[in-house]
Protein backbone atom coordinates (compact mmCIF):
# COMPACT_ATOMS: atom_id res chain seq x y z
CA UNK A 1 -6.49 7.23 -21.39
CA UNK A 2 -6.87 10.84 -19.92
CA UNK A 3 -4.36 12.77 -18.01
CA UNK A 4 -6.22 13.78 -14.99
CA UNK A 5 -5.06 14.33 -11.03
CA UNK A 6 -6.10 12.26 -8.42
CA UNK A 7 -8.46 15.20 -6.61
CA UNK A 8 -10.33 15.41 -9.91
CA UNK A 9 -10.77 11.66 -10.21
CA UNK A 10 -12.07 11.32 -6.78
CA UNK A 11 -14.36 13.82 -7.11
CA UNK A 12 -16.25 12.64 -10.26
CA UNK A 13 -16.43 9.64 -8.04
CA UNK A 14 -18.35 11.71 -5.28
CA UNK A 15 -20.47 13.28 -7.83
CA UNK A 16 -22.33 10.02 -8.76
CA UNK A 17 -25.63 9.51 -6.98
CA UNK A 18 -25.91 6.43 -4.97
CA UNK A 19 -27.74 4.68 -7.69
CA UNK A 20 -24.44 4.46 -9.87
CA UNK A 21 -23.46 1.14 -7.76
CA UNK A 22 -21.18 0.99 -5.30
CA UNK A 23 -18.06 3.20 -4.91
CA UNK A 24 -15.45 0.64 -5.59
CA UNK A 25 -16.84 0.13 -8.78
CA UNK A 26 -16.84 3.40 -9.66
CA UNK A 27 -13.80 4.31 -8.69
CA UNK A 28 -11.75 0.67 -10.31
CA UNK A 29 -13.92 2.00 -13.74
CA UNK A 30 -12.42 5.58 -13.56
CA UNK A 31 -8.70 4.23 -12.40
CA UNK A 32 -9.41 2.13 -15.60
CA UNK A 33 -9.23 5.05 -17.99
CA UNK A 34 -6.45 7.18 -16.61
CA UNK A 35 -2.89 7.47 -16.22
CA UNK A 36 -1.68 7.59 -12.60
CA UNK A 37 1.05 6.53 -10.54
CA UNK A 38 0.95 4.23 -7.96
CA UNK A 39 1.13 6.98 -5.36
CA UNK A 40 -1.62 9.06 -7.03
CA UNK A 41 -3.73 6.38 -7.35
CA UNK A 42 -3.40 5.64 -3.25
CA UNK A 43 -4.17 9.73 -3.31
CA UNK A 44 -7.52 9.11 -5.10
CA UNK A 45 -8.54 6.20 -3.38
CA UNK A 46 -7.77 7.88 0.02
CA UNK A 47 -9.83 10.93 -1.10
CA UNK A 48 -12.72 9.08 -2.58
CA UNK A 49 -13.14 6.32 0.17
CA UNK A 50 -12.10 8.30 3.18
CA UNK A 51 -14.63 11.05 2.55
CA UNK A 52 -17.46 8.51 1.71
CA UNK A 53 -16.87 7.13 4.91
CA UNK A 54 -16.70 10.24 6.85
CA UNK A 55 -18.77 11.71 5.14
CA UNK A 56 -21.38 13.10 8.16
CA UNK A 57 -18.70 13.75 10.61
CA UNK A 58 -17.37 15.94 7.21
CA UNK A 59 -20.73 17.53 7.35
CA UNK A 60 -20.94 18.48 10.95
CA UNK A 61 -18.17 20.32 10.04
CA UNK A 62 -19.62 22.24 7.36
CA UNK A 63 -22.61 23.10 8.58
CA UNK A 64 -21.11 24.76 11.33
CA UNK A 65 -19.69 27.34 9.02
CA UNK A 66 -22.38 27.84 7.24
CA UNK A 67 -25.38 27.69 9.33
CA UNK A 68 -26.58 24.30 8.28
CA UNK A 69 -27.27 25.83 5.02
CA UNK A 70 -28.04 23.35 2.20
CA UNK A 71 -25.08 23.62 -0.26
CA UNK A 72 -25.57 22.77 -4.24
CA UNK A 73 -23.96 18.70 -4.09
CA UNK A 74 -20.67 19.42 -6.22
CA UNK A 75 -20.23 22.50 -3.81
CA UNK A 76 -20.52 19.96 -0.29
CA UNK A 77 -18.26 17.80 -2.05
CA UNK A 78 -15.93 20.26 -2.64
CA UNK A 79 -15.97 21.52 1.32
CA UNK A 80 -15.40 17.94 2.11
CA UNK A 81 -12.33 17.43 -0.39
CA UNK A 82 -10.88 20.08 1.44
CA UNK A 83 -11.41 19.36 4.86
CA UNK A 84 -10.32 16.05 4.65
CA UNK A 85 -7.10 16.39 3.53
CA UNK A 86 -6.98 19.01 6.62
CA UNK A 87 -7.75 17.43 8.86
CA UNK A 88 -7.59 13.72 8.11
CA UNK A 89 -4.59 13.50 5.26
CA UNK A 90 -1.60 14.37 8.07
CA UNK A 91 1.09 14.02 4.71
CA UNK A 92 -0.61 17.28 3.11
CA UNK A 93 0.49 20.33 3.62
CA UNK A 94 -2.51 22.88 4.77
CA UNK A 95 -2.08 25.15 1.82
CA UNK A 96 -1.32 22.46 -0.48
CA UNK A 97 -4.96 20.86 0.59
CA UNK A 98 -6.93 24.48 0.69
CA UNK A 99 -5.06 25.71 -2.77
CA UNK A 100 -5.90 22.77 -4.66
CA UNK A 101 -9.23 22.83 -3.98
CA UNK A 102 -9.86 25.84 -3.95
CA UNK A 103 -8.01 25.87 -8.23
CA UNK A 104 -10.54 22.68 -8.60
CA UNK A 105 -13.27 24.83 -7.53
CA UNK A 106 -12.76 27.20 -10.26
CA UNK A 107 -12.12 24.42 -12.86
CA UNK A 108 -15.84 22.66 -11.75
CA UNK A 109 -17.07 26.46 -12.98
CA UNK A 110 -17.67 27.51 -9.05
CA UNK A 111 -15.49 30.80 -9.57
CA UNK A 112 -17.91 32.73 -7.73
CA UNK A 113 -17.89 30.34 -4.74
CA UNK A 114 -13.95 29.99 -4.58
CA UNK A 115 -14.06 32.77 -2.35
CA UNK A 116 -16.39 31.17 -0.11
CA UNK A 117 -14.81 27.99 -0.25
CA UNK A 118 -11.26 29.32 0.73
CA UNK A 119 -12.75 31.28 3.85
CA UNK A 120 -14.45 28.27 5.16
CA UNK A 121 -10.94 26.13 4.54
CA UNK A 122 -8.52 28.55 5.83
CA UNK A 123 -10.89 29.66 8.94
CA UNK A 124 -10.85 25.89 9.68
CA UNK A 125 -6.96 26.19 9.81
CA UNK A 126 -7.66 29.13 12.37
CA UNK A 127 -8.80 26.88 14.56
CA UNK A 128 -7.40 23.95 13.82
CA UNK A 129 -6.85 22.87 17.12
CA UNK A 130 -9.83 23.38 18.32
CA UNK A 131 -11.51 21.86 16.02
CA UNK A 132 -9.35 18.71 16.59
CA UNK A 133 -10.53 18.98 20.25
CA UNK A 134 -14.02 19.36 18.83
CA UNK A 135 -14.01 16.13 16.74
CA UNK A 136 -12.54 14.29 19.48
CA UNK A 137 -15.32 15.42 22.13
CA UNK A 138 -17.91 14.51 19.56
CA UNK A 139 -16.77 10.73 19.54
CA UNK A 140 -18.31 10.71 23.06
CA UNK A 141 -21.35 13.25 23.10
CA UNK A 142 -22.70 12.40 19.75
CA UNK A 143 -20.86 9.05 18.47
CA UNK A 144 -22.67 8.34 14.90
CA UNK A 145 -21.21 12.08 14.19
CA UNK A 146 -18.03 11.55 16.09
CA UNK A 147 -17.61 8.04 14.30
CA UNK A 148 -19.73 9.10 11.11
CA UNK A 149 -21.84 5.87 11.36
CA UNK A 150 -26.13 6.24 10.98
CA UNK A 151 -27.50 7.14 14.01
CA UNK A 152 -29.79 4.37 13.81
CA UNK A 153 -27.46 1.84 13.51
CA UNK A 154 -25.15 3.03 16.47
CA UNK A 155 -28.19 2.67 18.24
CA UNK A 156 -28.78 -0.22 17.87
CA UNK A 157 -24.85 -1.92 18.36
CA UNK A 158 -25.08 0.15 21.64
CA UNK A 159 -27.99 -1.65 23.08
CA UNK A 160 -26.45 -4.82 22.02
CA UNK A 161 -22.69 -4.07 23.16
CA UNK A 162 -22.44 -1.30 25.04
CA UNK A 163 -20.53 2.18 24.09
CA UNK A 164 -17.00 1.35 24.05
CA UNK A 165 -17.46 -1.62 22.03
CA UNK A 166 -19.38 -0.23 19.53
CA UNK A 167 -16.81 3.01 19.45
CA UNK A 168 -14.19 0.20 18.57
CA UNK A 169 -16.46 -1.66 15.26
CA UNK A 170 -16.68 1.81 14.30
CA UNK A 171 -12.89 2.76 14.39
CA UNK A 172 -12.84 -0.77 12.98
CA UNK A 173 -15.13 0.38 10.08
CA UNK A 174 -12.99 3.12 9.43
CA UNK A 175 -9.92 1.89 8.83
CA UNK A 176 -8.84 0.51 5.12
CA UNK A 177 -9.20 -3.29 5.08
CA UNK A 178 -5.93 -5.06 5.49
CA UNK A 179 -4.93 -8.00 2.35
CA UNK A 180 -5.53 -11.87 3.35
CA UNK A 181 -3.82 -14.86 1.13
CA UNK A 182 -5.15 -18.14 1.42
CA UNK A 183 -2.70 -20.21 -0.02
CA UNK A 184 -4.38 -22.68 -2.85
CA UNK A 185 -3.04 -25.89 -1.90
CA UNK A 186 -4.28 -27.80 -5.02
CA UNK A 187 -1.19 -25.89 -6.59
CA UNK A 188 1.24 -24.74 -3.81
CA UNK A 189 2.80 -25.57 -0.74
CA UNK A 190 3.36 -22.70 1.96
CA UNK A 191 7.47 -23.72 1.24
CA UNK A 192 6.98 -23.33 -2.12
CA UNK A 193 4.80 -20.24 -2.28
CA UNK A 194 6.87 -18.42 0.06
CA UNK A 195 9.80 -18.46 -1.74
CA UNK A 196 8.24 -16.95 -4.58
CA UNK A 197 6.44 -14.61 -2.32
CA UNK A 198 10.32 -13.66 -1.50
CA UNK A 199 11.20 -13.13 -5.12
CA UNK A 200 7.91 -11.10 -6.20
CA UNK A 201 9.16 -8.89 -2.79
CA UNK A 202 6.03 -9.73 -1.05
CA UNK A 203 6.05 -9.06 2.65
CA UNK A 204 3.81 -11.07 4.95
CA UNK A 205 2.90 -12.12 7.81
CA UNK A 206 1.20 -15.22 9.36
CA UNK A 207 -2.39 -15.73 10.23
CA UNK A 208 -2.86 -18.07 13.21
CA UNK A 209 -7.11 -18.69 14.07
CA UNK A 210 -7.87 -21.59 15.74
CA UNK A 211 -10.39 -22.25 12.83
CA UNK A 212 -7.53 -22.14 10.32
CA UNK A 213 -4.96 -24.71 8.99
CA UNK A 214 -1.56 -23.86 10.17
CA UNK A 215 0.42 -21.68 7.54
CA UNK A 216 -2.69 -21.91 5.26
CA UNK A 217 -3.55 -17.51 5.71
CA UNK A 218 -1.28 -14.63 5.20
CA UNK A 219 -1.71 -10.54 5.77
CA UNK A 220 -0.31 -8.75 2.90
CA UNK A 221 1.74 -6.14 3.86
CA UNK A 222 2.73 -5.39 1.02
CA UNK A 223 2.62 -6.82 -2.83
CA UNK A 224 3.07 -5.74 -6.47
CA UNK A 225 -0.13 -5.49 -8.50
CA UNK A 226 -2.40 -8.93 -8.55
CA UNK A 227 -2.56 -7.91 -12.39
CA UNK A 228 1.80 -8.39 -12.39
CA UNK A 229 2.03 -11.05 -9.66
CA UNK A 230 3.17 -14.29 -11.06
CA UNK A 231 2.13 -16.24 -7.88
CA UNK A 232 -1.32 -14.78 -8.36
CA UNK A 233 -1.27 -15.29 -12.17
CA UNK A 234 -0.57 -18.86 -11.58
CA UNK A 235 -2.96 -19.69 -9.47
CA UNK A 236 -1.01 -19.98 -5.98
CA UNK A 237 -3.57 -18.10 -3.31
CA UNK A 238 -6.74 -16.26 -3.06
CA UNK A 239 -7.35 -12.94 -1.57
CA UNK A 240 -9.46 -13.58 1.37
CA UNK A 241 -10.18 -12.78 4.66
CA UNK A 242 -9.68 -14.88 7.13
CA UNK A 243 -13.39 -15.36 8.77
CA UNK A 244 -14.92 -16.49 5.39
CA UNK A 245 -12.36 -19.84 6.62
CA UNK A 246 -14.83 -20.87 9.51
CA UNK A 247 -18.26 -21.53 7.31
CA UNK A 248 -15.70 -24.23 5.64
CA UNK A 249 -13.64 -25.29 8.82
CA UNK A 250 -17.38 -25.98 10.06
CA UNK A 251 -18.56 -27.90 6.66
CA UNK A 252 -15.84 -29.96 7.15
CA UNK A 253 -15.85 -31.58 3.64
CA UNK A 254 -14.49 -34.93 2.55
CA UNK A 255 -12.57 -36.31 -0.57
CA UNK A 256 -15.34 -38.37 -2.60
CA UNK A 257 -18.50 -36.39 -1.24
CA UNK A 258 -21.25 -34.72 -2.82
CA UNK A 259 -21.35 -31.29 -1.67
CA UNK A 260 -23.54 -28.10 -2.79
CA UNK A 261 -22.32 -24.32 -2.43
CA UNK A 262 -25.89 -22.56 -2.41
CA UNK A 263 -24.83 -19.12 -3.36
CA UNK A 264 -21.57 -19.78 -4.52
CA UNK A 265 -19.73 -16.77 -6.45
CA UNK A 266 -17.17 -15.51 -6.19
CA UNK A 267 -15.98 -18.91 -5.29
CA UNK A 268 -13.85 -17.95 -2.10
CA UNK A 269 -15.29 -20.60 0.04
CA UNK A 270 -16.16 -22.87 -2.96
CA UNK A 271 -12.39 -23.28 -4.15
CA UNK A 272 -11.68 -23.61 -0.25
CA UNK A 273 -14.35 -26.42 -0.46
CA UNK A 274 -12.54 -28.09 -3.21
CA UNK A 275 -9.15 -27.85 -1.90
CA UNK A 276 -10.45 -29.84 1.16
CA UNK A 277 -11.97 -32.44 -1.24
CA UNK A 278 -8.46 -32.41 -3.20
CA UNK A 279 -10.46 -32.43 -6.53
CA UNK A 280 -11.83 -35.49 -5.82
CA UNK A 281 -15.95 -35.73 -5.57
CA UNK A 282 -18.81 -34.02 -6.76
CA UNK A 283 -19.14 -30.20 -5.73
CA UNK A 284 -22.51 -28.26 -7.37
CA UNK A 285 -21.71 -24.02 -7.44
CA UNK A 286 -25.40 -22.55 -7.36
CA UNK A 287 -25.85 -18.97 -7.91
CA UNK A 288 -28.64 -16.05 -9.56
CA UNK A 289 -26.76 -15.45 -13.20
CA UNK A 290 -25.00 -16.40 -15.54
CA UNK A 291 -22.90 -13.74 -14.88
CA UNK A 292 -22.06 -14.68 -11.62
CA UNK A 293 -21.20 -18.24 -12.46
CA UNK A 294 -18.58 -17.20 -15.05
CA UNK A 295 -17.28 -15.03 -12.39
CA UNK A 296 -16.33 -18.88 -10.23
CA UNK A 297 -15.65 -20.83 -13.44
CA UNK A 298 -12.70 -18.20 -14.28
CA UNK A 299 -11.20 -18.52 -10.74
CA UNK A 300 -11.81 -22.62 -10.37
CA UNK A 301 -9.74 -21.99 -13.81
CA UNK A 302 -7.16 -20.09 -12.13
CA UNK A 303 -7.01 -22.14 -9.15
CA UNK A 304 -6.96 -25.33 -10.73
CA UNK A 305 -10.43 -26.57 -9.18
CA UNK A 306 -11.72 -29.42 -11.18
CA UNK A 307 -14.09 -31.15 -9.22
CA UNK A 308 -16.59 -27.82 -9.24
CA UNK A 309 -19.71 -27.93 -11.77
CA UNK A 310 -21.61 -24.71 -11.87
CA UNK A 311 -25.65 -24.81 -12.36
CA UNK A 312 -28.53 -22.14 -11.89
CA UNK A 313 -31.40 -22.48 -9.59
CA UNK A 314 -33.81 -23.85 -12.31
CA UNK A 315 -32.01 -26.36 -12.70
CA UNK A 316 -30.49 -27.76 -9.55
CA UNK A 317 -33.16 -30.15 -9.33
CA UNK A 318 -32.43 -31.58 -12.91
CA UNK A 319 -29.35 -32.73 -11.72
CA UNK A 320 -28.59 -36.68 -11.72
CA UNK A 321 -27.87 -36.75 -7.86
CA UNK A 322 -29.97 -34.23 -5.69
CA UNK A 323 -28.72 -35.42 -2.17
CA UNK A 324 -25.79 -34.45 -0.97
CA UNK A 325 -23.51 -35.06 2.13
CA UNK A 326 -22.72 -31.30 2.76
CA UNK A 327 -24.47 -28.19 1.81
CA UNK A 328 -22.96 -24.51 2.89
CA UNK A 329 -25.48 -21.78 2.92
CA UNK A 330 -23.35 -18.72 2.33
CA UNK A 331 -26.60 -16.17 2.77
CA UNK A 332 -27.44 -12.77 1.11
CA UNK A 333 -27.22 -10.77 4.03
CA UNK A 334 -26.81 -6.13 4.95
CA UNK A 335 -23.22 -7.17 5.21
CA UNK A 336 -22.94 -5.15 8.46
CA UNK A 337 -19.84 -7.45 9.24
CA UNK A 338 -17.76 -5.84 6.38
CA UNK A 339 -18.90 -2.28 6.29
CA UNK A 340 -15.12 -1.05 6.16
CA UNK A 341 -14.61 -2.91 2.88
CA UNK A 342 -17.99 -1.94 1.44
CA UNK A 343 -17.48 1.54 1.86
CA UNK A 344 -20.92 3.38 0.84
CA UNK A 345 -22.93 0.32 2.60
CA UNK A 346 -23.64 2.53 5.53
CA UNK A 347 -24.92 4.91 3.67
CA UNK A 348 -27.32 2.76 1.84
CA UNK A 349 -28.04 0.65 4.47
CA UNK A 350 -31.84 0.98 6.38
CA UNK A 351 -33.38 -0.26 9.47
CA UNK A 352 -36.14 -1.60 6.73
CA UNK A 353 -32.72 -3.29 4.69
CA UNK A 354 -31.44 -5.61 8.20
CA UNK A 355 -35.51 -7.75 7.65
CA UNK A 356 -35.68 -7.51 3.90
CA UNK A 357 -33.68 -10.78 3.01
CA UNK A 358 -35.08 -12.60 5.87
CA UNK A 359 -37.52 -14.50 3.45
CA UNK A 360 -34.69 -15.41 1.26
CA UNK A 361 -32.63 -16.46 4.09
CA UNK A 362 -35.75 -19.22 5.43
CA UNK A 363 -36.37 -20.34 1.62
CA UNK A 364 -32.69 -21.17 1.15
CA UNK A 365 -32.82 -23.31 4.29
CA UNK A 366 -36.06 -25.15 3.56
CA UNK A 367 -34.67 -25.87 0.25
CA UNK A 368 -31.18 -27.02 1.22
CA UNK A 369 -33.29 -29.01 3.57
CA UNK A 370 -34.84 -30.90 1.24
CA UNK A 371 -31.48 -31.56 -0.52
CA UNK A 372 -29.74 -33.30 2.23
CA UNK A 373 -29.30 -36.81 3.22
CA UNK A 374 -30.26 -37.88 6.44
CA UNK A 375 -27.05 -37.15 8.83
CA UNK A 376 -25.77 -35.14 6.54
CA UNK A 377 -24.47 -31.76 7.66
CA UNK A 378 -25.74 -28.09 6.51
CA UNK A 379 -23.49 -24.59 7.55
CA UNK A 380 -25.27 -21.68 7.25
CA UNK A 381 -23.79 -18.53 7.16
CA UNK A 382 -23.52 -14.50 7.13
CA UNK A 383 -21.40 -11.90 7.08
CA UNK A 384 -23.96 -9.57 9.27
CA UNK A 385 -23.34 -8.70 13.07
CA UNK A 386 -27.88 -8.80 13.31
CA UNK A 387 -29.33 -11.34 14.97
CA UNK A 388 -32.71 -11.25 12.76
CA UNK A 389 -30.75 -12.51 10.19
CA UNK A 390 -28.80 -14.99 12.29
CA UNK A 391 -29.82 -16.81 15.05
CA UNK A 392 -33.15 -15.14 14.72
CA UNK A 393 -33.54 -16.86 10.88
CA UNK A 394 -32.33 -20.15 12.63
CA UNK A 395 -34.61 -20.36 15.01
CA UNK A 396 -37.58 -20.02 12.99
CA UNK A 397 -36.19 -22.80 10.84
CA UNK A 398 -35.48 -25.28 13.43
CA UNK A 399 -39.23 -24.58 15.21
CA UNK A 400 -40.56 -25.84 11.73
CA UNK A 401 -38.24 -28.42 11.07
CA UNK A 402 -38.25 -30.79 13.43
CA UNK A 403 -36.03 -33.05 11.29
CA UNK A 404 -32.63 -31.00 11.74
CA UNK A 405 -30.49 -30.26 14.88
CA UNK A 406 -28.02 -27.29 15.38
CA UNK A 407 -24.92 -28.46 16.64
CA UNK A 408 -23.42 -25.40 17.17
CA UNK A 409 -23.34 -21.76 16.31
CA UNK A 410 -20.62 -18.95 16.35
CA UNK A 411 -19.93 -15.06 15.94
CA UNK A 412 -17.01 -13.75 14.83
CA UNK A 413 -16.74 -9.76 15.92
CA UNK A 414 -14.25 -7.36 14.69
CA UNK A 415 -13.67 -5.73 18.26
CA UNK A 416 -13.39 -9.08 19.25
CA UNK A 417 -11.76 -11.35 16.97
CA UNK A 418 -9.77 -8.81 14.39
CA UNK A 419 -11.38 -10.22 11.35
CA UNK A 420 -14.49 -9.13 9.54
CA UNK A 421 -17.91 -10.05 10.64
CA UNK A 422 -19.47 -13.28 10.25
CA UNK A 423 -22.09 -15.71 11.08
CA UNK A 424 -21.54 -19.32 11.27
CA UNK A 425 -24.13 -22.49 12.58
CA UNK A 426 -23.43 -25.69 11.65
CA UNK A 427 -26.96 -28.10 11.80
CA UNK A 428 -27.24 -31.68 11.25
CA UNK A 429 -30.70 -33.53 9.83
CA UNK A 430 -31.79 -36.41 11.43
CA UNK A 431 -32.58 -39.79 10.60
């Protein structure tokens, strides 16, 4: 365990190129091996997410004090350290934000650029509000800098939506994710988990979808530590957000059934699944590696989920019974529908990324075709807001299977619905 502050934590995190996997990662892995309070750890994660995320309207910013000049990496990140907390970080004091950087500066061995580094800071608080002025103009004349979103991508959710809706997924995609519970009713009742909620001090608030059960999702609004949370410990709820709920309200399974989960981990909609089937049945967890399918045997563990039997591709077809009564297609997808909780995806993300998976996508469908009984039901799902992976990907299937029907299809928009994005179609196969 190291003794480090939160502004020197956050930017190791920035340092990593975007081959060292994904932010959150890197950031839970640092947290891991230091010593910090509960506030400074909110300070780090606000630094280190907040200026991944805004990171090119951050840019913008510098390059207008420094004539678009290409700055050595730990030198940009140290610009945007301290214009954040200037101008986004309202709990800060100005001199607090352009001191402490300006002392971390030094301590990263920039001593000659300190100087440089404090001019650019404290001419920013010159004009600080102008500049405010400035970033709010540039939400309108040049949105993917305004809203720090790729330029390509705003593009494209403006031809699709139209400005002002797009301006909101953005805000939306800037914001820190909110908590969902999903109470685990093979364990709990919402009486009987509430109280305890009441005695860990857990404030909440209900969730109310017309795809969800009634008092079956929670917001968080605040909690102790999953790690100290007896409810949690035990087994009681899953963290979850509410739209990964319709894929399952759509599956609809049954006590007794046979059902498959395609791509299964981490088991959010499985141990939904199995709650539905109240342990009772046969319910196959499919995914990649072995990894992965530890990953949903320790939460059915937690949970209580009994029914679930995990398997790898080569061998799903080894299995005694290879037609089942329900199969959910949760799909590897961009994830454009949960870009605020995947905080470097648009960053990583490329026009080539949104067609990449769209083999995968058909493959999973033929082959969870061939796995169903006749009536039997199949849910396919993303969480991606791009038609070429939704009901582009379905309509290719159905032309060249003749054999199944879609029943029905939804979308479920942030802007729109206040959940994350997701894809839903439910098909049936005839016969």
């Amino acid at each position: 365990m190291r003794d480090e502050k939160p502004r020197e934590i956050a930017l190791r995190i920035l340092q990593r190129d975007a081959g060292g996997g994904f932010v959150e990662d890197r950031l839970e892995a640092e947290l891991a091996r230091t010593r910090l309070s509960p506030p400074d750890r909110h300070l780090c994660q606000e630094l280190a997410y907040g200026i991944v995320r805004w990171q090119a309207t951050l840019d913008w910013l510098i390059a207008r004090k420094t004539d678009a000049r290409a700055q050595k990496p730990m030198l940009q990140n140290l610009l945007r350290l301290g214009l954040y907390q200037i101008f986004w970080l309202d709990r800060i004091p100005d001199h607090a934000a352009v001191h402490e950087t300006v002392e971390l500066a030094r301590q990263s061995g920039f001593h000659s650029q300190a100087g440089f580094i404090n001019a650019v800071l404290r001419g920013y608080l010159r004009a600080s509000d102008a500049t405010r002025r400035l970033l709010t103009e540039l939400k309108i004349t040049q949105p993917h800098l305004g809203y720090s979103h790729p330029e390509w991508l705003v593009a494209r959710w403006q031809a699709r939506w139209g400005a002002d809706h797009t301006a909101k997924l953005m805000e939306w995609n800037n914001t820190p994710p909110k908590a969902f519970a999903r109470i685990n009713t093979l364990k709990a009742d919402p009486a009987k988990l509430l109280l305890q909620w009441r005695d860990e001090n857990v404030e909440y608030d209900f969730v109310r979808r017309d795809w969800i059960e009634e008092d079956l999702a929670f917001e968080l609004k605040s909690h102790p530590p999953l790690s100290r949370q007896p409810s949690f410990q035990q087994g009681l709820f899953y963290i979850q957000d509410p739209s990964t709920l319709l894929a399952v309200h759509e599956l609809d399974p049954q006590p007794g059934e046979t059902v498959l989960d395609l791509c299964a981990a981490p088991g959010g909609k499985l141990t939904v699944i199995a709650q539905l089937m109240r342990n009772e049945g046969r319910l196959l967890a499919q995914d990649n590696t072995p990894d992965r399918l530890k990953l949903i045997e320790e939460n059915c563990a937690r949970l209580g989920v009994t029914c679930v039997q995990t398997v790898l591709p080569s061998t799903l077809n080894s299995q005694p019974s290879t037609a089942f009564d329900r199969i959910l297609i949760d799909a590897p997808c961009s994830n454009t529908g949960v870009m605020r909780r995947r905080v470097d995806l648009r960053w990583r993300i490329s026009p080539k990324e949104i067609g990449r998976l769209r083999a995968t996508q058909l493959e999973l469908l033929s082959q969870a075709g061939s796995l169903l009984k006749p009536g039997a039901r199949l849910v396919y799902s993303t969480c991606s807001l791009e038609p070429e992976e939704n009901n582009d990907v379905l309509t290719e299937f159905l032309a060249g299977h003749a054999d199944f029907r879609l029943e029905h299809s939804r979308e479920l928009l942030p802007f729109q619905d206040a959940v994350d994005g997701t894809y839903v179609a439910r098909l049936v196969k005839l016969g």
